[in-house]
Protein backbone atom coordinates (compact mmCIF):
# COMPACT_ATOMS: atom_id res chain seq x y z
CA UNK A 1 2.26 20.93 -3.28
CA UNK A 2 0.93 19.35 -6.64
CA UNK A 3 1.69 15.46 -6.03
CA UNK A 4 1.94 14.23 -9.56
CA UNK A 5 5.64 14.67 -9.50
CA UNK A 6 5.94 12.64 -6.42
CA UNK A 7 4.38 9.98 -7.77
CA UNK A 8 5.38 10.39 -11.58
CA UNK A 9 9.53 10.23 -10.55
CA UNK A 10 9.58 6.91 -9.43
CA UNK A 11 6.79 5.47 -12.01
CA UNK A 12 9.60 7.28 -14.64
CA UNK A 13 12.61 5.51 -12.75
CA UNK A 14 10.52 2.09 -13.12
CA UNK A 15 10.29 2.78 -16.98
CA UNK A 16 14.09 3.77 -17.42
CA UNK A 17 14.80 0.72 -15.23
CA UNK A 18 13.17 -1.56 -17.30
CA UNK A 19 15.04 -0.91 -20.54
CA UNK A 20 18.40 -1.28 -19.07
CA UNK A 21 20.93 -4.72 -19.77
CA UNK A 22 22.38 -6.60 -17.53
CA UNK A 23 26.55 -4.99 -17.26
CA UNK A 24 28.01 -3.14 -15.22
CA UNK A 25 27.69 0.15 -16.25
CA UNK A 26 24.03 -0.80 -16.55
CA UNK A 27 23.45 -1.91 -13.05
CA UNK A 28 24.81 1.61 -12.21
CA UNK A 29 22.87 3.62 -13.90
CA UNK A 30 19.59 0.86 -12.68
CA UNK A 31 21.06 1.92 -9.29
CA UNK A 32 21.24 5.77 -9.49
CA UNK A 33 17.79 5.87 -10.66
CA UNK A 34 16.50 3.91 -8.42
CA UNK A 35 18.00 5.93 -5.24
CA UNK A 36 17.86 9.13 -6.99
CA UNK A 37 14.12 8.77 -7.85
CA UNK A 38 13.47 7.83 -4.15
CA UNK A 39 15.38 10.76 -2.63
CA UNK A 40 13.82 13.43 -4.94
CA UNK A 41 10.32 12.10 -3.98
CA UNK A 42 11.11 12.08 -0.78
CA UNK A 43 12.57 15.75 -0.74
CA UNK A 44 9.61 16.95 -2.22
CA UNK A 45 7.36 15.25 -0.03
CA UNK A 46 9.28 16.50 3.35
CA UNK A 47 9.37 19.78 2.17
CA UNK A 48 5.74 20.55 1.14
CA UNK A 49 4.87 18.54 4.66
CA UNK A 50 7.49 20.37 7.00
CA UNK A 51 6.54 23.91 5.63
CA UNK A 52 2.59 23.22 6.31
CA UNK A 53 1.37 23.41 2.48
CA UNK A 54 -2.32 24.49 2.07
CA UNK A 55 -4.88 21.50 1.25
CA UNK A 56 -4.99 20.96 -2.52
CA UNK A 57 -6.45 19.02 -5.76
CA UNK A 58 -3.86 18.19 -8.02
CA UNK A 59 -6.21 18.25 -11.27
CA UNK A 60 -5.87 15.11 -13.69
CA UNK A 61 -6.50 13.75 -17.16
CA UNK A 62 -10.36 13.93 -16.05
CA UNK A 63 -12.87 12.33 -18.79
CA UNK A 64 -16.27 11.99 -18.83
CA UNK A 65 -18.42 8.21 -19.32
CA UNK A 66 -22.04 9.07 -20.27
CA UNK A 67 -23.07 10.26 -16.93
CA UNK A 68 -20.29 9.49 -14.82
CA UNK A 69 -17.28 11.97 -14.01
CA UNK A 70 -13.98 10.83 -13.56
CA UNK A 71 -11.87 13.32 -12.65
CA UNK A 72 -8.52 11.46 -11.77
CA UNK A 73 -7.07 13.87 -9.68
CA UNK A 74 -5.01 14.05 -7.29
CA UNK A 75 -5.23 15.29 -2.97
CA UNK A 76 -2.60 16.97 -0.99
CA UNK A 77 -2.82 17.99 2.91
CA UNK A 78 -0.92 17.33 5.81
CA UNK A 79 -2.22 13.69 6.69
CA UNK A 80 -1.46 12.80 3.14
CA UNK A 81 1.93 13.95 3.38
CA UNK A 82 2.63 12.50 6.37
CA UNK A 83 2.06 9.01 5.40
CA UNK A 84 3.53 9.94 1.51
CA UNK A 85 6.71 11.16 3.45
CA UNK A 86 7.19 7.96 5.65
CA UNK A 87 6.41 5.73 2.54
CA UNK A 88 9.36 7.61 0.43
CA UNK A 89 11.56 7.18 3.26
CA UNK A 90 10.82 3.62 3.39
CA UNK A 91 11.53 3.08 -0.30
CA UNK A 92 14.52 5.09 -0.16
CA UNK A 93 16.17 2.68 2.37
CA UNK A 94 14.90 -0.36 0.57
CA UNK A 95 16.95 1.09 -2.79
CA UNK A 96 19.33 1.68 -1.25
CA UNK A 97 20.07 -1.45 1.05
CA UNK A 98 19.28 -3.59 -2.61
CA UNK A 99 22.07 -1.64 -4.35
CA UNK A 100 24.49 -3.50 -1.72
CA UNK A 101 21.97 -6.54 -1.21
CA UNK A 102 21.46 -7.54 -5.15
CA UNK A 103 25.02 -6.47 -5.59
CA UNK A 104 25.73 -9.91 -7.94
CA UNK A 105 22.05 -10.85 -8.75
CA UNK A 106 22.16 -10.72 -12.16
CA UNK A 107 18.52 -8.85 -12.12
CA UNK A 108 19.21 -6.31 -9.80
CA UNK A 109 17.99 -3.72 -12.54
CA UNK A 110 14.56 -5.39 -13.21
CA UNK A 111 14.44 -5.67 -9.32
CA UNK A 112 15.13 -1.84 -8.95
CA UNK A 113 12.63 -1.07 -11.39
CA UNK A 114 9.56 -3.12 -10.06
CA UNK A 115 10.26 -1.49 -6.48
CA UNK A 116 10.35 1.86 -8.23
CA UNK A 117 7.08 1.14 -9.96
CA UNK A 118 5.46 -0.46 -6.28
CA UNK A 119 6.60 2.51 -5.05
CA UNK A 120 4.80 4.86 -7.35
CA UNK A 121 1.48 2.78 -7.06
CA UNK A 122 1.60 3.10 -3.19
CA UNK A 123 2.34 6.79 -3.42
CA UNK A 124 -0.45 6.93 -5.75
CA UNK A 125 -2.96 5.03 -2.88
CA UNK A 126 -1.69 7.39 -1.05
CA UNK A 127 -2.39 11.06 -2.98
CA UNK A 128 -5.31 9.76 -4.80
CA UNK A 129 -8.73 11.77 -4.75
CA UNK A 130 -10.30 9.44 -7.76
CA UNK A 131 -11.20 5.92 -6.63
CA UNK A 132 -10.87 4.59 -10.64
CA UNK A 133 -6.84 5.91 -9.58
CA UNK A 134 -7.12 3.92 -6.04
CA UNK A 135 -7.75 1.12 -7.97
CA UNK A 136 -5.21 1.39 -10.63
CA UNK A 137 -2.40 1.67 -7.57
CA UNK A 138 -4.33 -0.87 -5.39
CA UNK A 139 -3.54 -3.33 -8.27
CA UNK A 140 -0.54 -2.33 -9.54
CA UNK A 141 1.30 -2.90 -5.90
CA UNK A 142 -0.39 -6.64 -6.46
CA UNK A 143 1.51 -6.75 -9.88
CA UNK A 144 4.51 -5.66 -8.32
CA UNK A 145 4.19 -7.59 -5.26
CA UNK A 146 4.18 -10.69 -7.10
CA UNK A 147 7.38 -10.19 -8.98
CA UNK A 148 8.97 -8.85 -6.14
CA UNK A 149 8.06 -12.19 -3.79
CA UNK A 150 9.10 -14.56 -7.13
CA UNK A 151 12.17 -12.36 -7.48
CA UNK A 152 14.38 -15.67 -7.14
CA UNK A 153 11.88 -17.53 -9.23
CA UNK A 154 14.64 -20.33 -10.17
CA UNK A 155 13.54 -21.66 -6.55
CA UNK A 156 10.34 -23.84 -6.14
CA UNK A 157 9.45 -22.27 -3.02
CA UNK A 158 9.86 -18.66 -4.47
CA UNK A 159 7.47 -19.12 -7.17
CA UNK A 160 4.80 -21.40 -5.22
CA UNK A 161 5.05 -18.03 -2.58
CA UNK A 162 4.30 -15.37 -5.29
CA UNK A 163 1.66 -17.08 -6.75
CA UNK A 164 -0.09 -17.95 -3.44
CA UNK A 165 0.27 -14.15 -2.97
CA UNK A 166 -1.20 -13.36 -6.05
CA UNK A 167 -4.10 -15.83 -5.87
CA UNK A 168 -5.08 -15.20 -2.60
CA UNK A 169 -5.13 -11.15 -2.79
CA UNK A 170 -6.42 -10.86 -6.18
CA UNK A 171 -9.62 -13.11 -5.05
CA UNK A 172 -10.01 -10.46 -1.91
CA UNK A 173 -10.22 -8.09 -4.31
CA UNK A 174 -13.22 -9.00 -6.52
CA UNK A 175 -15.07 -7.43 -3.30
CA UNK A 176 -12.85 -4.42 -3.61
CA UNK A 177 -13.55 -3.73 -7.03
CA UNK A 178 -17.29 -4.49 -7.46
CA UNK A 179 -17.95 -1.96 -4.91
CA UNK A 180 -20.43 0.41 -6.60
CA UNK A 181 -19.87 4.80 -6.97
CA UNK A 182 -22.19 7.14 -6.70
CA UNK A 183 -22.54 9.32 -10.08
CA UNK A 184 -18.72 10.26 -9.73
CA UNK A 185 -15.42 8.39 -9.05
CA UNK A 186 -13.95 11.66 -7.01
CA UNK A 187 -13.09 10.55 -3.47
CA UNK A 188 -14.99 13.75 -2.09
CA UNK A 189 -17.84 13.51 -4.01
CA UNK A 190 -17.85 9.44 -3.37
CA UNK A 191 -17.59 10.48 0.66
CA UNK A 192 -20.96 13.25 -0.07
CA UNK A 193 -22.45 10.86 -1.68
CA UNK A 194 -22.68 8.07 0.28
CA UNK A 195 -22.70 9.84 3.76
CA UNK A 196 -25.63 12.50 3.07
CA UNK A 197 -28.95 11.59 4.74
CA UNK A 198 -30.63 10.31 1.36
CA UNK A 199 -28.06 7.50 0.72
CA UNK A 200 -29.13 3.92 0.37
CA UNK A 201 -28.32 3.08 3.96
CA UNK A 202 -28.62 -1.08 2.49
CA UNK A 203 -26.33 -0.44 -0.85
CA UNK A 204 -23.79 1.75 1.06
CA UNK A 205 -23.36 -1.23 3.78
CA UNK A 206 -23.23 -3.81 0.92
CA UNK A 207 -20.46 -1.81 -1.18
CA UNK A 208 -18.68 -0.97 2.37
CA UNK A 209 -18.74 -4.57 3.32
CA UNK A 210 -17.11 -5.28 -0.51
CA UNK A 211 -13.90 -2.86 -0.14
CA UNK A 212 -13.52 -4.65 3.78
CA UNK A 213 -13.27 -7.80 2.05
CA UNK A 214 -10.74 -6.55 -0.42
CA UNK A 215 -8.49 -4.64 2.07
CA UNK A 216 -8.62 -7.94 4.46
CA UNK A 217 -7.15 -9.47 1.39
CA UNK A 218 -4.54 -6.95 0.80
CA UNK A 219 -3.27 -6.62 4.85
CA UNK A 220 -3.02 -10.29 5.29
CA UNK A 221 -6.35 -10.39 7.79
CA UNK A 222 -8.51 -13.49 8.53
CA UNK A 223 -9.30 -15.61 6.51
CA UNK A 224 -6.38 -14.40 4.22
CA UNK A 225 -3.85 -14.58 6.51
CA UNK A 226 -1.59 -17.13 5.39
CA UNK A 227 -0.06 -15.36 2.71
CA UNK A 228 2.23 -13.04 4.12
CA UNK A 229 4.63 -15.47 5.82
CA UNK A 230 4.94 -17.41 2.62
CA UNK A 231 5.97 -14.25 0.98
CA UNK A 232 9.22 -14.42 3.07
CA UNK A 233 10.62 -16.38 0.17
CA UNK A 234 11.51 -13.02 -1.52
CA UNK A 235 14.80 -10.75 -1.19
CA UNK A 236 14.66 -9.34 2.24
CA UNK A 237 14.64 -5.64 0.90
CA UNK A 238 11.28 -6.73 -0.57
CA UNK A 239 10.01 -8.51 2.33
CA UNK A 240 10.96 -4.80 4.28
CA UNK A 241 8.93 -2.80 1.29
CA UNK A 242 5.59 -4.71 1.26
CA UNK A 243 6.06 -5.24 5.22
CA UNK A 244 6.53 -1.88 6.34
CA UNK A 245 4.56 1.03 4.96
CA UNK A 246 3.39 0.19 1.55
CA UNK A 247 1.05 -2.36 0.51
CA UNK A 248 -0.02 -4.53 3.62
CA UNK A 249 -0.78 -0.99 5.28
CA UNK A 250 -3.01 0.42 1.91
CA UNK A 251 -6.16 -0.32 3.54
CA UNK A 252 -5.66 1.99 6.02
CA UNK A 253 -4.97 4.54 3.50
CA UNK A 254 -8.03 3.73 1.61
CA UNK A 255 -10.09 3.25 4.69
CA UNK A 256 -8.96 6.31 6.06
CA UNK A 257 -10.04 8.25 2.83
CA UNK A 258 -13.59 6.28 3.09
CA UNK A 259 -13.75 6.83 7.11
CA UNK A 260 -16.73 9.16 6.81
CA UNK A 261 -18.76 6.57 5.01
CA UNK A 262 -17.54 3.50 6.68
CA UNK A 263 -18.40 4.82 10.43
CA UNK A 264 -22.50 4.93 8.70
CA UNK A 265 -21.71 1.54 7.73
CA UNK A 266 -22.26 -0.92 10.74
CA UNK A 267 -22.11 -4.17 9.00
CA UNK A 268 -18.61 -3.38 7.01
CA UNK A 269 -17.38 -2.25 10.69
CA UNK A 270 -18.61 -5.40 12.06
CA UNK A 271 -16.82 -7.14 9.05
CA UNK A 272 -13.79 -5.55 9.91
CA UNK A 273 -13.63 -5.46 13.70
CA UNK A 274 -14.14 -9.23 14.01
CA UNK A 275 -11.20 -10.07 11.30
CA UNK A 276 -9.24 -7.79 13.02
CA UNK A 277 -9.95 -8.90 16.08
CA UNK A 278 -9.42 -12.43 15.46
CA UNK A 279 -5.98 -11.73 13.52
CA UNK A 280 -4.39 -9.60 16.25
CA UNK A 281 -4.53 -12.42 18.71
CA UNK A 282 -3.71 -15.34 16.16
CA UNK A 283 -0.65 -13.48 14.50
CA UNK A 284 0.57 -12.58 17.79
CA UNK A 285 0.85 -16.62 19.03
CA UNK A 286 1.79 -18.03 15.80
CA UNK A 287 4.80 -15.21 16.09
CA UNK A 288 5.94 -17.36 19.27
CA UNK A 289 5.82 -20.51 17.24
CA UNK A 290 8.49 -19.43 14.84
CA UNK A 291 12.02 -20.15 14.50
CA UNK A 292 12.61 -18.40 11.28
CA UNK A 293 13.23 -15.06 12.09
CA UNK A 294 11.63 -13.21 9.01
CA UNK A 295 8.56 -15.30 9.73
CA UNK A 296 8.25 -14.28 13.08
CA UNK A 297 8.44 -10.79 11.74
CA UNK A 298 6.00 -11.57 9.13
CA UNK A 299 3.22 -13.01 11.47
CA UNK A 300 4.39 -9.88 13.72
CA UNK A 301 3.13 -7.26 10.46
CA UNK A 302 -0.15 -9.18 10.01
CA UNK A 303 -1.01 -8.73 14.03
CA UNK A 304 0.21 -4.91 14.13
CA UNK A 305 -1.81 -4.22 10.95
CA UNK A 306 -4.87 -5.77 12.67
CA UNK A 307 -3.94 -3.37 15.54
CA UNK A 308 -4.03 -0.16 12.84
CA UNK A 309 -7.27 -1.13 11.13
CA UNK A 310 -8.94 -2.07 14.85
CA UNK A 311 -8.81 1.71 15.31
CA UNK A 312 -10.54 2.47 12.09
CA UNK A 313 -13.02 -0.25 12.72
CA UNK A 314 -14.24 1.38 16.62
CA UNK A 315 -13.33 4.75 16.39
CA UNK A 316 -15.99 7.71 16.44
CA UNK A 317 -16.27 10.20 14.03
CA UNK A 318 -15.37 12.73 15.66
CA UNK A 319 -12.32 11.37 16.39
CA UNK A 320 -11.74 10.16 12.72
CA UNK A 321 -8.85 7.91 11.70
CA UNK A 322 -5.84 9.41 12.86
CA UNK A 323 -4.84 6.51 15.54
CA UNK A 324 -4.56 4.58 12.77
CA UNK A 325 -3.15 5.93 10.11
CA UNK A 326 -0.50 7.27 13.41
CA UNK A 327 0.51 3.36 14.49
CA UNK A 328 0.85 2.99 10.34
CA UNK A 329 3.32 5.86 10.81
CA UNK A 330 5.36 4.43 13.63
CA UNK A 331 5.26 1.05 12.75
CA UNK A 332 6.45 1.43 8.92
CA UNK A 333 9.98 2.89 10.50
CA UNK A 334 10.58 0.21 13.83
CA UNK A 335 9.46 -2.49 11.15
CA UNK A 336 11.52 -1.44 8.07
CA UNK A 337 14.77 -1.25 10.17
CA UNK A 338 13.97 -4.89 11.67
CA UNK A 339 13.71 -6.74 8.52
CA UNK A 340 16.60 -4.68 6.98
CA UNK A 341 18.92 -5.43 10.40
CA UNK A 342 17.79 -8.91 10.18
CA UNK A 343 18.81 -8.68 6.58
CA UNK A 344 21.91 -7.55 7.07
């Protein structure tokens, strides 16, 4: 299955979304493509995954920077489907619980377009085989997140939230983007690179170490922690979308992608494992602490995504990163439904 479509229908709903008004027969049309969008990525995704579609690179706009190649495509096989299929489902629900939700917020539309676009970007984390396009959705999501968190931004507290969010993530992810390629920005040829027996064993730790940092940032791990429960000042369909399987759970994705190279790289695994580590247990007690039931939730996410990344940070090659990028799976759908029945 070529995944540009998958990814392109909801980036295309965003950009609709964005030019409607504010009446009724707008909010309508902001809510059909907002659920439509959803459903038809998610139908292609299902399909191409249920009827075991052959591995494949979903050629992109490639160009060519003196002596670096960036081909900006695009990877499809089963793992990738798996997770794109449990993401689509995720942002299906979320539409679709905000068209009743946002029902009289007065920028419902704008709302319906910025998940659409958060949507795309994570689908685009996802699918991606160019780390120049990991990037672009890595930061995009951060975009998105903000607005999404400061949706209510006539409220102190909503506004303080998003831009805590935004500080605090886009400062993780300094490390993430300074991390250095290797001649090419294709995933594969990134993974060859850095993994063959004449790589820089010193740089490769170094730029491992860097894209650690920036996924700690991202998935709310120590030190960056604090974020996440703050960002329950948002809608509680957004609170579901960035809890569940989109951006707090992108470094596994992007981990995953990296695993061959990151397993070489003790110190980044060291880096990780002790965050982790660290997080799991604190989450997990400050959970007890709380009596608002969204932030219990919240400090819930941060400990189960130290509990996904702990199995990318200790496993074996052989064994690769499918425990992971599994408990991702699972977790995305028991979470989702929790902060949408809470919610409700």
């Amino acid at each position: 299955m070529n995944p540009w479509p998958v990814v392109a229908l909801p980036a295309l709903a965003s950009l609709i979304g964005l030019f409607t008004g504010q009446d009724l027969r707008d909010q309508r049309l902001a809510k059909g493509l907002a659920v439509g969008a959803s459903a038809a990525s998610l139908v292609l995704v299902v399909l191409a995954w249920v009827s075991g579609a052959e591995p494949l690179e979903a050629a992109g706009p490639g160009v060519a920077a003196g002596e670096l190649s960036v081909p900006l495509s695009l990877l499809s096989d089963s793992t990738r489907l798996a997770v794109g299929a449990v993401v689509a489902l995720v942002a299906l629900c979320v539409q679709a619980y905000s068209a009743v939700y946002l029902r009289t917020d007065d920028r419902y539309a704008r709302f319906a377009a910025t998940v659409s676009l958060f949507t795309a970007a994570m689908l685009l984390v996802v699918f991606s085989g160019d780390l120049v396009l990991t990037v672009l959705g890595w930061e995009v999501m951060g975009w998105c997140s903000y607005l999404l968190i400061g949706h209510w931004s006539r409220r102190h507290s909503a506004r303080r939230a998003a831009h805590k969010a935004f500080l605090v993530t886009r400062v993780a992810d300094i490390g993430f983007v300074l991390a250095a390629g290797a001649g090419t920005t294709s995933l594969t040829g990134v993974v060859d690179a850095w993994s063959g027996e004449g790589a820089d064993g010193a740089a490769r730790a170094v730029a491992m170490t860097l894209i650690v940092i920036g996924v700690l940032g991202k998935s709310a791990q120590v030190p960056f922690q604090d974020w996440l429960a703050d960002a329950m000042e948002g809608p509680t369909p957004a609170s579901a979308l960035i809890h569940a399987a989109t951006m707090v759970a992108a470094g596994t994705v992007v981990l995953a992608g990296l695993f061959p190279v990151l397993v070489l790289s003790h110190p980044a695994r060291w880096v990780l494992g002790i965050s982790v580590a660290v997080t799991m247990v604190l989450a997990a007690v400050l959970a007890f602490a709380q009596s608002d039931l969204k932030r219990l939730l919240a400090w819930s996410t941060v400990s189960q995504v130290g509990v996904m990344l702990s199995a990318l940070a200790v496993a074996p090659l052989a064994e690769g990163p499918d425990a992971g990028l599994f408990h991702l799976w699972a977790r995305a759908i028991f979470k989702a439904l929790l902060f949408l029945a809470i919610g409700w």
